[in-house]
PDB file of N, CA and C in Angstrom:
ATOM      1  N   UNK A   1     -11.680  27.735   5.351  1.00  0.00           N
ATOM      2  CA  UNK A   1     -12.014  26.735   4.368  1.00  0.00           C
ATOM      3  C   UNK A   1     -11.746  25.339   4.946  1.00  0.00           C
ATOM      4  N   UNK A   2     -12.911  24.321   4.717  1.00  0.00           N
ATOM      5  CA  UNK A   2     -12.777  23.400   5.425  1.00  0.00           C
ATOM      6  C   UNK A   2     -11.591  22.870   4.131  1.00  0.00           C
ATOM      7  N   UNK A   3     -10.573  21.526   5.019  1.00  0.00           N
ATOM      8  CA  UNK A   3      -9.611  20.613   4.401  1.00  0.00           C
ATOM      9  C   UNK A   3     -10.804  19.613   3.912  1.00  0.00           C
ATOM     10  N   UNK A   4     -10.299  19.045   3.013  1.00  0.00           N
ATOM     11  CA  UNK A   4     -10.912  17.622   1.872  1.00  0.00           C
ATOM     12  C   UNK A   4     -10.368  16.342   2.609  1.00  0.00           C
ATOM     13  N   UNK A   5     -10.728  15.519   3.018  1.00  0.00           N
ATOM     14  CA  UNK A   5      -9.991  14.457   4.005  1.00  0.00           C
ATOM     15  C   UNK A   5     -10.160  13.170   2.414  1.00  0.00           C
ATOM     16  N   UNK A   6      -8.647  12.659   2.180  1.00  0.00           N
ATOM     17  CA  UNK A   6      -8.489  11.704   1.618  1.00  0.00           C
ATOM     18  C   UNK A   6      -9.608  10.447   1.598  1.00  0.00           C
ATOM     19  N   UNK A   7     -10.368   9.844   0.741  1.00  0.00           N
ATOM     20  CA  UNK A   7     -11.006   9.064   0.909  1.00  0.00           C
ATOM     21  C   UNK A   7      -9.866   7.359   0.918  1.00  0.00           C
ATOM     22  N   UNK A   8     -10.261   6.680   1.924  1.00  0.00           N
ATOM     23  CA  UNK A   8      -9.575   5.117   0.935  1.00  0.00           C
ATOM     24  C   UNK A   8     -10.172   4.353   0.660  1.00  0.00           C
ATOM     25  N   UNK A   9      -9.055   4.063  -0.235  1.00  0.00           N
ATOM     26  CA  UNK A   9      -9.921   3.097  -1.552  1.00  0.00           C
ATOM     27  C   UNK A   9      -9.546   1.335  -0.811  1.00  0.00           C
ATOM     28  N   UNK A  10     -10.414   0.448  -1.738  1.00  0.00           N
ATOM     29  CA  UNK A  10     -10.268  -0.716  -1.291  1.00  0.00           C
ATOM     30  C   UNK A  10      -9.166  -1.512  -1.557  1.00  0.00           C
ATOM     31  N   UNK A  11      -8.367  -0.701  -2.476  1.00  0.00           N
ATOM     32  CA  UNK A  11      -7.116  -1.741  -2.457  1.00  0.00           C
ATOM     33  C   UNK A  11      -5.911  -0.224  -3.326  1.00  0.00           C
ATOM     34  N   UNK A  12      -5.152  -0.889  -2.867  1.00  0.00           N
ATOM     35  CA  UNK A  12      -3.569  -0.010  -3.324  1.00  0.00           C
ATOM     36  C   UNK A  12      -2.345  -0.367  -4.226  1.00  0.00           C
ATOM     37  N   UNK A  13      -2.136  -0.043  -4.859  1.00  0.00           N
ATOM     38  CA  UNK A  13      -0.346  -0.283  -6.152  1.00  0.00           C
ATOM     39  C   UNK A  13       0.167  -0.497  -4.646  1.00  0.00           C
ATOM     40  N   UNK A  14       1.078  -1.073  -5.309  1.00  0.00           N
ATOM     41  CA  UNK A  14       2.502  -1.313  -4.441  1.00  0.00           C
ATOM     42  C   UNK A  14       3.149   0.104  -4.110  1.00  0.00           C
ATOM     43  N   UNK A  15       3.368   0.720  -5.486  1.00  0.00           N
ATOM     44  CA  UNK A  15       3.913   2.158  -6.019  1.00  0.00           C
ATOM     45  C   UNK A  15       3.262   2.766  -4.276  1.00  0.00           C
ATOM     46  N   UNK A  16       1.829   3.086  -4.552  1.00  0.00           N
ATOM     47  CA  UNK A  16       1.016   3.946  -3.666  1.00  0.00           C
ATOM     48  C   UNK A  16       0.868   3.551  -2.193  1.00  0.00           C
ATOM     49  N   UNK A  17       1.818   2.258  -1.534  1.00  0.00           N
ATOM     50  CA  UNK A  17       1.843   1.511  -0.658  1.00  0.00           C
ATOM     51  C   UNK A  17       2.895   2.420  -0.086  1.00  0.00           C
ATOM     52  N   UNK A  18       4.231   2.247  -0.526  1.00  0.00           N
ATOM     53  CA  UNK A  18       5.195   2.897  -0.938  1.00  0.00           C
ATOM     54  C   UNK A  18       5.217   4.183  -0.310  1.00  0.00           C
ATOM     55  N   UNK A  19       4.504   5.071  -0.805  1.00  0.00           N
ATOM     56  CA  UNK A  19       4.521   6.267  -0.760  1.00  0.00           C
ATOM     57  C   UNK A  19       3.372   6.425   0.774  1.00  0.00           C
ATOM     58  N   UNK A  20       2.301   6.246   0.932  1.00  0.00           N
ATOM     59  CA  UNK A  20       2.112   6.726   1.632  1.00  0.00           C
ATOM     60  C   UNK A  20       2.123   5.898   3.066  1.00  0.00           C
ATOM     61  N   UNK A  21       2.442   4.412   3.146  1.00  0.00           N
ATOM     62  CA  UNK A  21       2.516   4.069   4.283  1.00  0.00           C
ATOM     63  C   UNK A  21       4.361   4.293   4.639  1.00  0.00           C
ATOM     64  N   UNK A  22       5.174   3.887   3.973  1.00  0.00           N
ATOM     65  CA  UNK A  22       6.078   3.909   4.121  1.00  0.00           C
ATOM     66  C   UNK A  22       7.396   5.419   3.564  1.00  0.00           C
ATOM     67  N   UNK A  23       6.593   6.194   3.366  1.00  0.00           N
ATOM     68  CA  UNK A  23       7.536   7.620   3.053  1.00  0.00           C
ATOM     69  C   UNK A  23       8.254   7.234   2.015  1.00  0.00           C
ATOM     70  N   UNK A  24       8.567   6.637   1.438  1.00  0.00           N
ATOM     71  CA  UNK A  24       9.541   5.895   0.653  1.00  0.00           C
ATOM     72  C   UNK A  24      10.833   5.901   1.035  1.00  0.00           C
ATOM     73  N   UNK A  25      10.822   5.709   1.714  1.00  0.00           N
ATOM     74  CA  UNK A  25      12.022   5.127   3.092  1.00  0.00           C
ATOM     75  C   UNK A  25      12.301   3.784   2.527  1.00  0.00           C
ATOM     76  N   UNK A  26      12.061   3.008   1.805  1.00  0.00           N
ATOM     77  CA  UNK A  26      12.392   1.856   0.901  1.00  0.00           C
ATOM     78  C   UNK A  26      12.325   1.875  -0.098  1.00  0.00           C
ATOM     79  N   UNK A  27      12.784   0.776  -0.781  1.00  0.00           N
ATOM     80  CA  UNK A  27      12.495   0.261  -2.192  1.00  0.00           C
ATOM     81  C   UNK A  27      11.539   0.047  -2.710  1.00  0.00           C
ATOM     82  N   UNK A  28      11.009  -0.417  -4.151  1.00  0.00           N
ATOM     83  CA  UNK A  28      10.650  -0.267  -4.351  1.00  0.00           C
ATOM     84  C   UNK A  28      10.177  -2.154  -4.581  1.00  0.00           C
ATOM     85  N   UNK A  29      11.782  -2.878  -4.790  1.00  0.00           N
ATOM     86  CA  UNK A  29      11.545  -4.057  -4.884  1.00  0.00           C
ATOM     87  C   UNK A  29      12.232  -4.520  -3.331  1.00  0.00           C
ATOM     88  N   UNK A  30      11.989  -4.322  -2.105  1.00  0.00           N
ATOM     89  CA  UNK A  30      12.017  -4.363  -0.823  1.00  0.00           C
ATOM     90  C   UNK A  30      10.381  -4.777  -0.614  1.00  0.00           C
ATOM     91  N   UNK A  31       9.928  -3.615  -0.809  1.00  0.00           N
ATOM     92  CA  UNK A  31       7.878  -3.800  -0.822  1.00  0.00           C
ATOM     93  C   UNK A  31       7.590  -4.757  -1.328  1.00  0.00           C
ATOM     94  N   UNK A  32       8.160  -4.678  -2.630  1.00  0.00           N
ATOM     95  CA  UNK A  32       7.771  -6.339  -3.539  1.00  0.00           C
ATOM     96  C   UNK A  32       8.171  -7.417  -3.033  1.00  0.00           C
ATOM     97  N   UNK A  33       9.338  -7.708  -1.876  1.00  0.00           N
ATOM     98  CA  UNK A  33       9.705  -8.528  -1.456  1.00  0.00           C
ATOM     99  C   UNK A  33       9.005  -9.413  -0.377  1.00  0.00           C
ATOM    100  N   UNK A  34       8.856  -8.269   0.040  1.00  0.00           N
ATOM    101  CA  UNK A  34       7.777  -8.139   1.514  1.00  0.00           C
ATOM    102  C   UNK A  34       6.118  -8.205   0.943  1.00  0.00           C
ATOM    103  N   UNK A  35       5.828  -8.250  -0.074  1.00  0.00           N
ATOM    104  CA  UNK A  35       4.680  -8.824  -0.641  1.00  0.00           C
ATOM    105  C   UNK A  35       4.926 -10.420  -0.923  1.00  0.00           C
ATOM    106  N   UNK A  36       5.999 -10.811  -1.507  1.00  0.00           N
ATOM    107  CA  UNK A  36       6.008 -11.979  -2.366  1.00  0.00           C
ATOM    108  C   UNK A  36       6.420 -13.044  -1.111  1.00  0.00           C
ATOM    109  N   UNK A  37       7.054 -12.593  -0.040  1.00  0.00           N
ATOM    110  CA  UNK A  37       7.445 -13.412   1.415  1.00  0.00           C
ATOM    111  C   UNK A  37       5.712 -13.026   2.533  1.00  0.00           C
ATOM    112  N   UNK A  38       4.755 -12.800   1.923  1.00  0.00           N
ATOM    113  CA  UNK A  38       3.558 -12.748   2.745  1.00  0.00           C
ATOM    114  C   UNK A  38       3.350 -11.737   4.101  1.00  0.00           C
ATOM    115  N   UNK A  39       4.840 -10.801   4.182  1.00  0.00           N
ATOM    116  CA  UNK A  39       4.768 -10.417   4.827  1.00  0.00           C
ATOM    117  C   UNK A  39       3.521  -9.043   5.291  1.00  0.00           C
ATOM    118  N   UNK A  40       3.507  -8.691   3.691  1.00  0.00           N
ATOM    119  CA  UNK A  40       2.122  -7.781   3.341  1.00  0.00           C
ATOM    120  C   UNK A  40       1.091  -8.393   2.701  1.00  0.00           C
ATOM    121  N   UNK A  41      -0.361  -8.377   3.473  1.00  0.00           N
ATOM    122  CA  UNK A  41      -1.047  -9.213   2.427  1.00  0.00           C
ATOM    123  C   UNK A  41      -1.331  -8.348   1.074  1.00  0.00           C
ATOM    124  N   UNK A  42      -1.900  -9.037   0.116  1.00  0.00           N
ATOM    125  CA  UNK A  42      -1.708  -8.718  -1.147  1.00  0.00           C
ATOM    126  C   UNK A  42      -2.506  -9.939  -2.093  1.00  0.00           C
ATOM    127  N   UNK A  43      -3.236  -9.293  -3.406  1.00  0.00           N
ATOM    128  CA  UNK A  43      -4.124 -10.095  -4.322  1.00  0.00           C
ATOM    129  C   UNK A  43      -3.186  -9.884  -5.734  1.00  0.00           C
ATOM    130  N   UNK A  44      -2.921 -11.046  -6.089  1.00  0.00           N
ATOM    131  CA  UNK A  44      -2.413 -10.874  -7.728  1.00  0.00           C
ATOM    132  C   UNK A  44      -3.371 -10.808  -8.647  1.00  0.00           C
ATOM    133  N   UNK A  45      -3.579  -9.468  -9.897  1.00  0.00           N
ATOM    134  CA  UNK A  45      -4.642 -10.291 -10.714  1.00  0.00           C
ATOM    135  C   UNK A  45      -4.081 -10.644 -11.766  1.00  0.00           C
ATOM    136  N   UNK A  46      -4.494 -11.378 -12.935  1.00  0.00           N
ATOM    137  CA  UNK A  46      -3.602 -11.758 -13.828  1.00  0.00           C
ATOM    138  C   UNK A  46      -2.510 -12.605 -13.557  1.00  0.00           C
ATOM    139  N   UNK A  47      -1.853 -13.096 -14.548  1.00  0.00           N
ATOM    140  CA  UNK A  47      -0.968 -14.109 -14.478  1.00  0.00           C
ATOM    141  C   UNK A  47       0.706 -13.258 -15.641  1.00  0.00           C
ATOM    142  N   UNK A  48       1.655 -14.297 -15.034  1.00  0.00           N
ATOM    143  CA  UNK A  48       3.335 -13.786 -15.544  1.00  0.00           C
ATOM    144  C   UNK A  48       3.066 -11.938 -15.881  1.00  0.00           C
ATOM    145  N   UNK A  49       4.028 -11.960 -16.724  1.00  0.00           N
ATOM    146  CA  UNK A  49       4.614 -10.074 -16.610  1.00  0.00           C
ATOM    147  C   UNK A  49       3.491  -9.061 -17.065  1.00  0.00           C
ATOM    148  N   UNK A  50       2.467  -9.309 -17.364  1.00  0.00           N
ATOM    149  CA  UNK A  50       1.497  -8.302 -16.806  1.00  0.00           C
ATOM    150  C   UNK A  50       0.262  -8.491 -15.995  1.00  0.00           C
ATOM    151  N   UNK A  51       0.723  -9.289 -14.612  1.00  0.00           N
ATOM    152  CA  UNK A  51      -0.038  -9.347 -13.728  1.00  0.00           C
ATOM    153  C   UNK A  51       0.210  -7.976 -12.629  1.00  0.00           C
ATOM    154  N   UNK A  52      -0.835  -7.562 -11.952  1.00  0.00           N
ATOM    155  CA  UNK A  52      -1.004  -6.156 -11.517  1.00  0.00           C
ATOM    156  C   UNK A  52      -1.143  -7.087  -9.592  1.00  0.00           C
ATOM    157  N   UNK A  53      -0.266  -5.797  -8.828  1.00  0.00           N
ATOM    158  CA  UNK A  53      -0.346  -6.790  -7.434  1.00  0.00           C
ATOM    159  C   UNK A  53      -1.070  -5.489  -6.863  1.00  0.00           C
ATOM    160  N   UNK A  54      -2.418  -5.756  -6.065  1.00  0.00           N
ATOM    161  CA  UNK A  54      -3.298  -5.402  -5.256  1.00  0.00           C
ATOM    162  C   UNK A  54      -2.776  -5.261  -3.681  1.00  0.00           C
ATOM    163  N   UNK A  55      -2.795  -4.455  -2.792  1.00  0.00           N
ATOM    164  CA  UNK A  55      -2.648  -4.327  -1.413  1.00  0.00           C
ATOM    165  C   UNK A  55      -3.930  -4.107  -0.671  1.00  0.00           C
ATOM    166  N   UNK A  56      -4.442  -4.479   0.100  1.00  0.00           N
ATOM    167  CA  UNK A  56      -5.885  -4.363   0.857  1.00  0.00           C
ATOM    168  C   UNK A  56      -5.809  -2.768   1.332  1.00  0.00           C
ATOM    169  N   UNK A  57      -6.732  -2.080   1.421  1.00  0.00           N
ATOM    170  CA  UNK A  57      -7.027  -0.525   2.196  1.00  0.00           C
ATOM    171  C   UNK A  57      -7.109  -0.782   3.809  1.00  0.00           C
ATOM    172  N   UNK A  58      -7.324  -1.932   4.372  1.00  0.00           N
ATOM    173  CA  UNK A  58      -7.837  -2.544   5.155  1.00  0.00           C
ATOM    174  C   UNK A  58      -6.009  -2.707   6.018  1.00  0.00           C
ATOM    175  N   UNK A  59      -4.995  -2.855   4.891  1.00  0.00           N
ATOM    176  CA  UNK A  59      -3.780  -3.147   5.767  1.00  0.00           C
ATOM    177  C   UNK A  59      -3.472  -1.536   5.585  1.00  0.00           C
ATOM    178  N   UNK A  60      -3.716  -0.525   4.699  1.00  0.00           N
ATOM    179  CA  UNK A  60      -2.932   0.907   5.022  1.00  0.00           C
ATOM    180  C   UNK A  60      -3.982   1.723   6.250  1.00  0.00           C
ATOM    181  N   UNK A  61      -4.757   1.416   6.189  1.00  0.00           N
ATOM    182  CA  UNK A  61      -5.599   2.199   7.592  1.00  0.00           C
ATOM    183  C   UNK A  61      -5.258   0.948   8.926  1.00  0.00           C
ATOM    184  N   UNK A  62      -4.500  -0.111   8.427  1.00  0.00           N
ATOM    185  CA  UNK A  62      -3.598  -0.862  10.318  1.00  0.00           C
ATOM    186  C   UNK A  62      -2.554  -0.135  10.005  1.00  0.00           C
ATOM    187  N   UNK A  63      -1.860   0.349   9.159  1.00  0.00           N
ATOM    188  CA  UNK A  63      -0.583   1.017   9.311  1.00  0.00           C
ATOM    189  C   UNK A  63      -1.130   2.467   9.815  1.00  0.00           C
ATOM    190  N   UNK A  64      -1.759   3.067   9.221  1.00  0.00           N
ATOM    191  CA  UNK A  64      -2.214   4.568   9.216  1.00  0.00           C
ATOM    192  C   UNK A  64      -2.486   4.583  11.356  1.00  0.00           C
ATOM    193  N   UNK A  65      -3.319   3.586  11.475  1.00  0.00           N
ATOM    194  CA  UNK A  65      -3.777   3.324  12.982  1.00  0.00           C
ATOM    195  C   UNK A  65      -2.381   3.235  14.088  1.00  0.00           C
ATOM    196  N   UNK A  66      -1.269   3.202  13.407  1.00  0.00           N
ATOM    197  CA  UNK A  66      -0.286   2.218  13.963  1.00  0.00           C
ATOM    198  C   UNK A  66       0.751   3.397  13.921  1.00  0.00           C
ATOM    199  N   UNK A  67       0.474   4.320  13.331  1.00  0.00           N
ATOM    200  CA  UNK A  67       1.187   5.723  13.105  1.00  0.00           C
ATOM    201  C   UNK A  67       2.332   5.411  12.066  1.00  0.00           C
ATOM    202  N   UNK A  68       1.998   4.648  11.230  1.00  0.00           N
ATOM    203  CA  UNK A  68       3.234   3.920   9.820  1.00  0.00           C
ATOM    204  C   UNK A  68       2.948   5.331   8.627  1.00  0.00           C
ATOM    205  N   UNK A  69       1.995   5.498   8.720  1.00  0.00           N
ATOM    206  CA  UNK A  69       0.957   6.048   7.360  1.00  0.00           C
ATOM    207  C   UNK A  69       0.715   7.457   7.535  1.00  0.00           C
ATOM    208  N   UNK A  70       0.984   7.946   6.086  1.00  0.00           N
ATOM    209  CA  UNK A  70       1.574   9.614   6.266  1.00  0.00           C
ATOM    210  C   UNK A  70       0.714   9.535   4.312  1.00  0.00           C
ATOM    211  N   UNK A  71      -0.091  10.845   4.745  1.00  0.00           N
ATOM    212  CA  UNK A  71      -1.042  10.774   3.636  1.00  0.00           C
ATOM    213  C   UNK A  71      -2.746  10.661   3.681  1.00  0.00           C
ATOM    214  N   UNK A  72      -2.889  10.136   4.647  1.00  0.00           N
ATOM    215  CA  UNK A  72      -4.173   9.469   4.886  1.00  0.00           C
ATOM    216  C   UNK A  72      -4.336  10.305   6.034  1.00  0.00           C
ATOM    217  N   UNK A  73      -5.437  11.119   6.200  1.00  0.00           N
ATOM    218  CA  UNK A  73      -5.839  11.572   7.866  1.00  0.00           C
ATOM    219  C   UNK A  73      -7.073  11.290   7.775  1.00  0.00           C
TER     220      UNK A  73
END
C-alpha cells in the first residue's frame, strides 16, 4: 500500500509550527517569542487578543530542507 505524503499548506499556527518543525522541544511562548523578535517570519491577521499569527509553509519546508522538520516528508 502506497504511504499518503503530507500535503503543505501555505501558512501554519504557531501551535502546528511547534509540533512539526520543532518536536516540541520548546515552548510554546519561546515560538511566540521568536515570532514577535522577527526571528521567524510570520503575518498577523486581525488586531489585539483575537488576532490569529500566520507562519509561511515556505519557512517549514527551509526547516524541513535543513533537517529541523519531522512530519512533513
Amino acid at each position: 500500500m502506497e504511504q499518503k505524503k503530507k500535503e503543505m499548506k501555505a501558512c501554519y499556527t504557531p501551535e502546528e509550527v511547534l509540533t512539526l518543525v520543532f518536536s516540541n522541544q520548546i515552548s510554546l511562548a519561546t515560538l511566540r517569542q521568536a515570532v514577535r523578535n522577527g526571528e521567524i517570519p510570520s503575518t498577523r491577521l486581525g488586531e489585539g487578543t483575537r488576532s490569529k499569527i500566520l507562519i509561511p509553509g515556505k519557512y517549514v519546508l527551509e526547516m524541513q530542507k535543513k533537517g529541523y522538520c519531522v512530519g512533513l516528508e
